[in-house]
Protein backbone atom coordinates (compact mmCIF):
# COMPACT_ATOMS: atom_id res chain seq x y z
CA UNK A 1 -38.26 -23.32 20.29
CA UNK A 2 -38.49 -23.21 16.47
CA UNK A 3 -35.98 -23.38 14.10
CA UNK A 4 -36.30 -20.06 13.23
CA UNK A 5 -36.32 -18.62 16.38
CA UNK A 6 -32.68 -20.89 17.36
CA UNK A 7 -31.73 -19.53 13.91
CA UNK A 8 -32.42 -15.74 15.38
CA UNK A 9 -30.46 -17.00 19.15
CA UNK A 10 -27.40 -18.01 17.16
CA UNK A 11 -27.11 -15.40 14.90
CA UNK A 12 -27.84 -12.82 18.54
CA UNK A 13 -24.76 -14.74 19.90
CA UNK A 14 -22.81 -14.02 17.20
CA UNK A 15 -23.21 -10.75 16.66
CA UNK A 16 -22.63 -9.95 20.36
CA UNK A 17 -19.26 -12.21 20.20
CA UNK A 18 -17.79 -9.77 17.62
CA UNK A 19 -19.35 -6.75 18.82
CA UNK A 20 -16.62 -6.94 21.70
CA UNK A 21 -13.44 -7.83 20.18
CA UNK A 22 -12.26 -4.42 19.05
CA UNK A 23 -12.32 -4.09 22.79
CA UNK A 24 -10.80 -7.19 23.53
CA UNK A 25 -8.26 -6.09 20.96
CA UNK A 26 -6.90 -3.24 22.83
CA UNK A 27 -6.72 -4.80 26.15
CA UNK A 28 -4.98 -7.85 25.28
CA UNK A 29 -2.81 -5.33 23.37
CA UNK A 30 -1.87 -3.69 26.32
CA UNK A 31 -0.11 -7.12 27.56
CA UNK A 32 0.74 -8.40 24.49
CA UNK A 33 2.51 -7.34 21.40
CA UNK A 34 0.46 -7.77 17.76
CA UNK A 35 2.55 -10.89 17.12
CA UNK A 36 2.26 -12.49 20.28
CA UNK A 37 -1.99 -11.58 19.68
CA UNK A 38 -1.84 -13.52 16.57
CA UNK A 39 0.42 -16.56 18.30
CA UNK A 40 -2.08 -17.34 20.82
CA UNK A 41 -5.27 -16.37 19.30
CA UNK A 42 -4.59 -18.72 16.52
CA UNK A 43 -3.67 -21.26 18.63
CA UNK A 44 -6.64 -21.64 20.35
CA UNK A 45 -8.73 -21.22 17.39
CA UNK A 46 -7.19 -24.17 15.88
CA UNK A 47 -7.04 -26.35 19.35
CA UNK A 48 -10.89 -25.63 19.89
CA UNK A 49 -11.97 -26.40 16.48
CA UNK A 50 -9.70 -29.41 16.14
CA UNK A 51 -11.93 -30.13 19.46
CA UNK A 52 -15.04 -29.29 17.96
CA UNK A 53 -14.03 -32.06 15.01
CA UNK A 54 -12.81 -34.84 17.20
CA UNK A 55 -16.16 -34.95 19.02
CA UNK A 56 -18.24 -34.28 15.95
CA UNK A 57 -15.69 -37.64 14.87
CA UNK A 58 -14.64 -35.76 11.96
CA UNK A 59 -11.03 -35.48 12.25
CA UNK A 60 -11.11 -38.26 9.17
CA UNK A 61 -12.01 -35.35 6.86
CA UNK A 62 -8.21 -34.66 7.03
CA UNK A 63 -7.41 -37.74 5.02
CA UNK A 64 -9.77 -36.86 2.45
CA UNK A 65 -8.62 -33.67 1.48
CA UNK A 66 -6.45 -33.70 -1.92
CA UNK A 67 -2.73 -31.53 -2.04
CA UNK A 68 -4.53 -28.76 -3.65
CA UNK A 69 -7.27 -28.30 -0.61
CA UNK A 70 -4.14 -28.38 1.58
CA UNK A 71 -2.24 -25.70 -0.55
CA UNK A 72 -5.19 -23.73 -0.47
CA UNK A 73 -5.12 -24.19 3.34
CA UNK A 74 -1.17 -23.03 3.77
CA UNK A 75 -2.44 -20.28 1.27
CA UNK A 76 -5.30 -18.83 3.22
CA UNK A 77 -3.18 -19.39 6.54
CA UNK A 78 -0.49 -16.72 5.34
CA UNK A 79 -2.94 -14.30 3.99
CA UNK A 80 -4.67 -14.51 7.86
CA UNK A 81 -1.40 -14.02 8.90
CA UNK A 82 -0.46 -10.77 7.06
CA UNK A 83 -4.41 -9.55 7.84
CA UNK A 84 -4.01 -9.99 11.38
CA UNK A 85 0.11 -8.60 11.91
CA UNK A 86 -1.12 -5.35 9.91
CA UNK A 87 -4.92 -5.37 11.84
CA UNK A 88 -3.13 -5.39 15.04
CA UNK A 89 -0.81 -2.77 14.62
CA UNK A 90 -3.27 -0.67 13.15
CA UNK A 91 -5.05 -1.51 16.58
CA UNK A 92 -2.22 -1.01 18.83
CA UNK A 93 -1.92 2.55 17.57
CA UNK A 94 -5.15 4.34 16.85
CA UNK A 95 -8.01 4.78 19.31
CA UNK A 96 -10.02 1.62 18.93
CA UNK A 97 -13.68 3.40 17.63
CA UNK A 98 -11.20 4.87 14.79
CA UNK A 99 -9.37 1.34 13.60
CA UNK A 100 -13.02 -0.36 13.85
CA UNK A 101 -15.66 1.24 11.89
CA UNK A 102 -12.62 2.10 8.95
CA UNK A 103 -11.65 -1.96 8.79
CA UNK A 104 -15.98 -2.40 8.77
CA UNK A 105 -15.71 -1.09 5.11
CA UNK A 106 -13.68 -4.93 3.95
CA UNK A 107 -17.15 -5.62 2.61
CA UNK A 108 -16.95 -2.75 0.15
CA UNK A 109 -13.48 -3.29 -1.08
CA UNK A 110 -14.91 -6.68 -1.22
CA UNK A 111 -16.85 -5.50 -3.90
CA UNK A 112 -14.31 -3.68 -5.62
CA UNK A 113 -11.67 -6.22 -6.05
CA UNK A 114 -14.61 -8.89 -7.06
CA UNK A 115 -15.34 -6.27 -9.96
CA UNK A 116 -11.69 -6.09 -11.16
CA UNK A 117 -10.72 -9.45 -10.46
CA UNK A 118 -13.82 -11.44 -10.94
CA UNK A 119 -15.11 -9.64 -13.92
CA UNK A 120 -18.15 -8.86 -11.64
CA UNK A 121 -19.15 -5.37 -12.70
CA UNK A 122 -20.77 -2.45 -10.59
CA UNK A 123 -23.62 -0.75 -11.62
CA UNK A 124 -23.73 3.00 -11.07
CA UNK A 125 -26.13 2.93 -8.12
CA UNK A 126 -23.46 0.67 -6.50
CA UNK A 127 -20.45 3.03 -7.42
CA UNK A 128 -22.44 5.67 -5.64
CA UNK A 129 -23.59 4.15 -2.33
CA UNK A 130 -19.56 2.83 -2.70
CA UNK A 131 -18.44 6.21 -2.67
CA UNK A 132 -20.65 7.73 -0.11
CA UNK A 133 -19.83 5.03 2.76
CA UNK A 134 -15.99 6.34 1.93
CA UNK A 135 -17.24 9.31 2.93
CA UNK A 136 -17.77 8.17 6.40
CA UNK A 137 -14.06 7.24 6.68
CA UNK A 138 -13.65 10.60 6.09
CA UNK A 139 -15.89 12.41 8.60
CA UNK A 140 -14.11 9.44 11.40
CA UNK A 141 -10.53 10.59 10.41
CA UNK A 142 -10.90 14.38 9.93
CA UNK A 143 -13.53 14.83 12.91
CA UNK A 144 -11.41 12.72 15.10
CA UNK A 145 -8.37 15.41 14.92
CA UNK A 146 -10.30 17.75 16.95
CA UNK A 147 -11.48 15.44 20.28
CA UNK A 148 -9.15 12.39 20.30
CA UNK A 149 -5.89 14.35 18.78
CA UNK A 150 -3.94 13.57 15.61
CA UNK A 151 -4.06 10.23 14.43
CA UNK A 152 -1.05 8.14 14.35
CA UNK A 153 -0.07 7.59 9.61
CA UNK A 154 0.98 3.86 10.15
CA UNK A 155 -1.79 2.92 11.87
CA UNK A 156 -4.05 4.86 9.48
CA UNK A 157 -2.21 3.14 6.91
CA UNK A 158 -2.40 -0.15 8.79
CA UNK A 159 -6.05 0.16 9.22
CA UNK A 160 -6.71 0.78 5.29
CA UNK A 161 -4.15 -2.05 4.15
CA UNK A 162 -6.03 -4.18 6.55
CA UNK A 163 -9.39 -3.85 4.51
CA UNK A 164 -7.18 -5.28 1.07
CA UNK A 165 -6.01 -7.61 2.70
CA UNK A 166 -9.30 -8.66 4.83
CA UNK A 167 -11.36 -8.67 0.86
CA UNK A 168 -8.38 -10.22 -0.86
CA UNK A 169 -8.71 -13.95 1.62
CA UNK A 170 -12.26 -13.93 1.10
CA UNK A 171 -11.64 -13.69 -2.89
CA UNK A 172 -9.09 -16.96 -2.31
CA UNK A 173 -11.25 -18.12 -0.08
CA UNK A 174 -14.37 -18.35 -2.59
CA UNK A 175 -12.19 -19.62 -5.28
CA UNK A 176 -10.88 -22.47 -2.67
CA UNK A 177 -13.11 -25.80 -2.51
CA UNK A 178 -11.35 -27.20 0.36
CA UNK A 179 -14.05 -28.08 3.10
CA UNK A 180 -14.95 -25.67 5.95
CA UNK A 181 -13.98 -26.97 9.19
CA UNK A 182 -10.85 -28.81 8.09
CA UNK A 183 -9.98 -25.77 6.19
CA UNK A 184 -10.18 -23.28 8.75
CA UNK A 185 -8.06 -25.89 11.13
CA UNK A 186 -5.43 -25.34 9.15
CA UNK A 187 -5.41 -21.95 8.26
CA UNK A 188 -5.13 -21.06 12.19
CA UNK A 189 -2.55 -23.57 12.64
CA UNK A 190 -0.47 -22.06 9.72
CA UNK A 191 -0.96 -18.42 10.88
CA UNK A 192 -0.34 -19.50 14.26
CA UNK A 193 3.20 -21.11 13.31
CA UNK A 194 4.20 -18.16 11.01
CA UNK A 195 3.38 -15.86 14.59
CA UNK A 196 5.39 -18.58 16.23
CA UNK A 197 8.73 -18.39 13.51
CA UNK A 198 8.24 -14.19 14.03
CA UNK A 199 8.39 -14.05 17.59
CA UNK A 200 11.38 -16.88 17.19
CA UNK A 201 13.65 -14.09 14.42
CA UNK A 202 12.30 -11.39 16.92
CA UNK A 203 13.84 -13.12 20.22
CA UNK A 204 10.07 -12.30 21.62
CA UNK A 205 8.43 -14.62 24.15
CA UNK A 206 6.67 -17.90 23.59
CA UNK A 207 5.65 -18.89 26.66
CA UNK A 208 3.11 -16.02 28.27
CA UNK A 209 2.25 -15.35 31.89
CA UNK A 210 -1.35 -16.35 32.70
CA UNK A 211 -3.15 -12.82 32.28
CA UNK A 212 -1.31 -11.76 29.04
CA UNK A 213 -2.87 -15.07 27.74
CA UNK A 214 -6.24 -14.69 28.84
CA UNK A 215 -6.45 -11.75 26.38
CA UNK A 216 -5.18 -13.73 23.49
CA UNK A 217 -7.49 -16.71 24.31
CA UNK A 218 -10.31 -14.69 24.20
CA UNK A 219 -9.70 -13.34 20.78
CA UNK A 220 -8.71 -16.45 19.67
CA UNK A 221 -12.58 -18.32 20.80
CA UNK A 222 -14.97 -15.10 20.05
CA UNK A 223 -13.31 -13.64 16.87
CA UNK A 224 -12.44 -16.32 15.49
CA UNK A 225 -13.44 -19.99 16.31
CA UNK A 226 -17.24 -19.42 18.24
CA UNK A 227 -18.85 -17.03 15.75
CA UNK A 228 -17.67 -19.13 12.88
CA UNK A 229 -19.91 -21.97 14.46
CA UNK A 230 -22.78 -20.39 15.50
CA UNK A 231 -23.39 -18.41 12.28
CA UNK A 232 -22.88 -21.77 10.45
CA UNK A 233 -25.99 -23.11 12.66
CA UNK A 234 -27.74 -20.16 12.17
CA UNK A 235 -27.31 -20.18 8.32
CA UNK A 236 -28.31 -23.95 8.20
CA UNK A 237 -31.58 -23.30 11.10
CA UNK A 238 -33.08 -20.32 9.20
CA UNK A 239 -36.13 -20.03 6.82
CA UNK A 240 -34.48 -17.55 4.60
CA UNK A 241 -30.94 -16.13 4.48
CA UNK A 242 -32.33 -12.48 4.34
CA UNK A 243 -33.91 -12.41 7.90
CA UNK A 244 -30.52 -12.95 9.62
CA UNK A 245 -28.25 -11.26 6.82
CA UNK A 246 -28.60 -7.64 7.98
CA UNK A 247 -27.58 -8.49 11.47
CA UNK A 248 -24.03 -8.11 11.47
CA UNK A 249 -24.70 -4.39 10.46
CA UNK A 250 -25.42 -3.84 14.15
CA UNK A 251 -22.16 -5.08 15.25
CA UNK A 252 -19.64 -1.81 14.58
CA UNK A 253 -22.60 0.30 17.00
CA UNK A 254 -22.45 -2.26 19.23
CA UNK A 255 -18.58 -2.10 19.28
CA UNK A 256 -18.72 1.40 20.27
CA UNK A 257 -20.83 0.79 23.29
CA UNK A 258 -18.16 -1.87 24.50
CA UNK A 259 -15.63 0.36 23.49
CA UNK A 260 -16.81 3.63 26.28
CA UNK A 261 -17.79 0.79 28.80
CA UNK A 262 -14.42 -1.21 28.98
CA UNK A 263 -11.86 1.12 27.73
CA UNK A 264 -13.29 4.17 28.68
CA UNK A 265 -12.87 5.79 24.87
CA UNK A 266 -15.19 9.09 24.89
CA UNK A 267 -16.80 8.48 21.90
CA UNK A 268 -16.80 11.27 19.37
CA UNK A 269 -20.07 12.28 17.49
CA UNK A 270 -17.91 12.28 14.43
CA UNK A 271 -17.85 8.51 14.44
CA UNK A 272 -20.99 7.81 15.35
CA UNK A 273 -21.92 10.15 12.25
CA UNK A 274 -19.49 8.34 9.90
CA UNK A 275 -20.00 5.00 10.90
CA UNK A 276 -23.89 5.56 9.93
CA UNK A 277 -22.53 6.64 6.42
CA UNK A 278 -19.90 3.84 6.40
CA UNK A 279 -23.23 0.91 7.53
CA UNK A 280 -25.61 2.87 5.16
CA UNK A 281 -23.77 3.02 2.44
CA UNK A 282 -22.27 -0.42 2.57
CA UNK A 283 -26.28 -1.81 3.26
CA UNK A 284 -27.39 -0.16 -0.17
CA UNK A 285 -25.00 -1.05 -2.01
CA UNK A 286 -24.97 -4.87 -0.69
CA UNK A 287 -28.61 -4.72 -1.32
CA UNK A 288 -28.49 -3.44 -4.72
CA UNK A 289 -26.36 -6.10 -5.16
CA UNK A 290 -28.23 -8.70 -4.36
CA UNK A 291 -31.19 -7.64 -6.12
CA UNK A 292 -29.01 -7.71 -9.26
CA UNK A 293 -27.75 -11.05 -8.54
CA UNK A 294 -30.95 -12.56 -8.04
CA UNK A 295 -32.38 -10.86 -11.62
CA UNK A 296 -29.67 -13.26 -13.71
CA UNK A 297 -30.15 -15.85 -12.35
């Protein structure tokens, strides 16, 4: 096999890991609460990648990080934290092909923040294609009303917040030089303690029955820890960035066919019309984007 074509396998892998953890969210939901979701998804995400390191034998990268990598670490940690708590409830209360496609459009206030914050302006093309993959979110929460009933305001809310907060770690994140693997470690770990101190003030469980757990677990290795590793292979295997990059657009119509298999969510044609705006909209203006990037340099 080439590299390219283990470039193409990794990147399949990953995108079918996400495509089924907005179901995965809503059945672990169903067993556990949002902050017992975050407590044992982070934990294993940490555990397996602190694996992943001691048999790679590079658990020494620990000692080489400075106290600013590590405060960027503890940093990153509680902004996971916040994303996940306000994800989840946003999860735990609106029908699952709703709360996905809406938190897809990160990558677009991505773009905004970067433009405020980062002095990275927009051109009008962008502001457009911005604009009319809002629209999308639109046509999902108005043409839900009518087949899946009225939609619950705090997890609207949640859902929305969740896309800040989602653009606003990768910002840090960029800004951060502390070193992937050993980074990510400890952002888990740090989310994972703050769910642990919240389910301590809360007088919540700690220790889970063995179903309840499962569900966790699973977020914990295929939202967070596998897909992490096997897009970083397929990054470092491909010829060119741009044959793989476009992938993860399939992953929010893959969602929805997980979504009417396992949960048994009739999918409205309202979503699948505003999720085409929401991935067409956010493709153009990505890709406009780029093209812009590339002309300065």
């Amino acid at each position: 096999m080439t590299s390219q074509a283990k470039a193409f396998l990794y990147a399949a892998l990953t995108i079918l890991a996400w495509s089924t953890v907005s179901t995965a969210f809503k059945v672990a939901l169903e067993t556990l609460s949002p902050m017992q979701l975050i407590y044992v998804s982070m934990a294993t995400a940490a555990l397996f990648l602190l694996g992943v390191m001691a048999v790679g034998k590079r658990l020494s990268e620990f000692r080489a990080l400075t106290p600013g990598n590590w405060k960027s670490g503890v940093l990153l940690g509680f902004m996971l934290y916040l994303y996940y708590t306000v994800l989840f409830v946003a999860y735990d209360y609106l029908p699952a092909q709703i709360a996905q496609p809406i938190n897809n459009t990160w990558a677009l206030m991505l773009a905004l923040l970067a433009s405020w914050l980062m002095k990275q302006k927009l051109s009008a093309r962008e502001l457009f294609w911005m604009v009319f993959a809002y629209s999308g979110v639109l046509v999902i929460s108005l043409g839900a009303g009518g087949e899946l009933g009225p939609l619950h305001p705090l997890g609207m809310a949640c859902i929305i917040i969740s896309t800040l907060l989602y653009a606003l770690y990768w910002i840090v994140n960029t800004k951060s030089r502390i070193p992937a693997l050993p980074g990510l470690v400890i952002c888990f770990a740090v989310s994972f303690l703050l769910a642990a101190l919240t389910l301590l003030i809360r007088g919540e469980a700690l220790l889970l029955p063995l179903r309840p757990l499962l569900g966790g677990v699973y977020v914990g290795l295929f939202e967070l820890a596998i897909p992490f590793l096997l897009w970083g292979m397929a990054l470092r295997l491909t010829s060119s960035v741009a044959r793989i990059s476009t992938l993860p657009f399939l992953v929010p119509f893959l969602a929805l066919f997980w979504i009417s298999i396992v949960i048994h969510e009739p999918i409205a044609w309202t979503t699948l019309l505003g999720l085409s705006i929401i991935i067409s909209g956010t493709f153009m203006q990505q890709r406009i984007a780029a093209r812009r990037s590339a002309a300065t340099k």
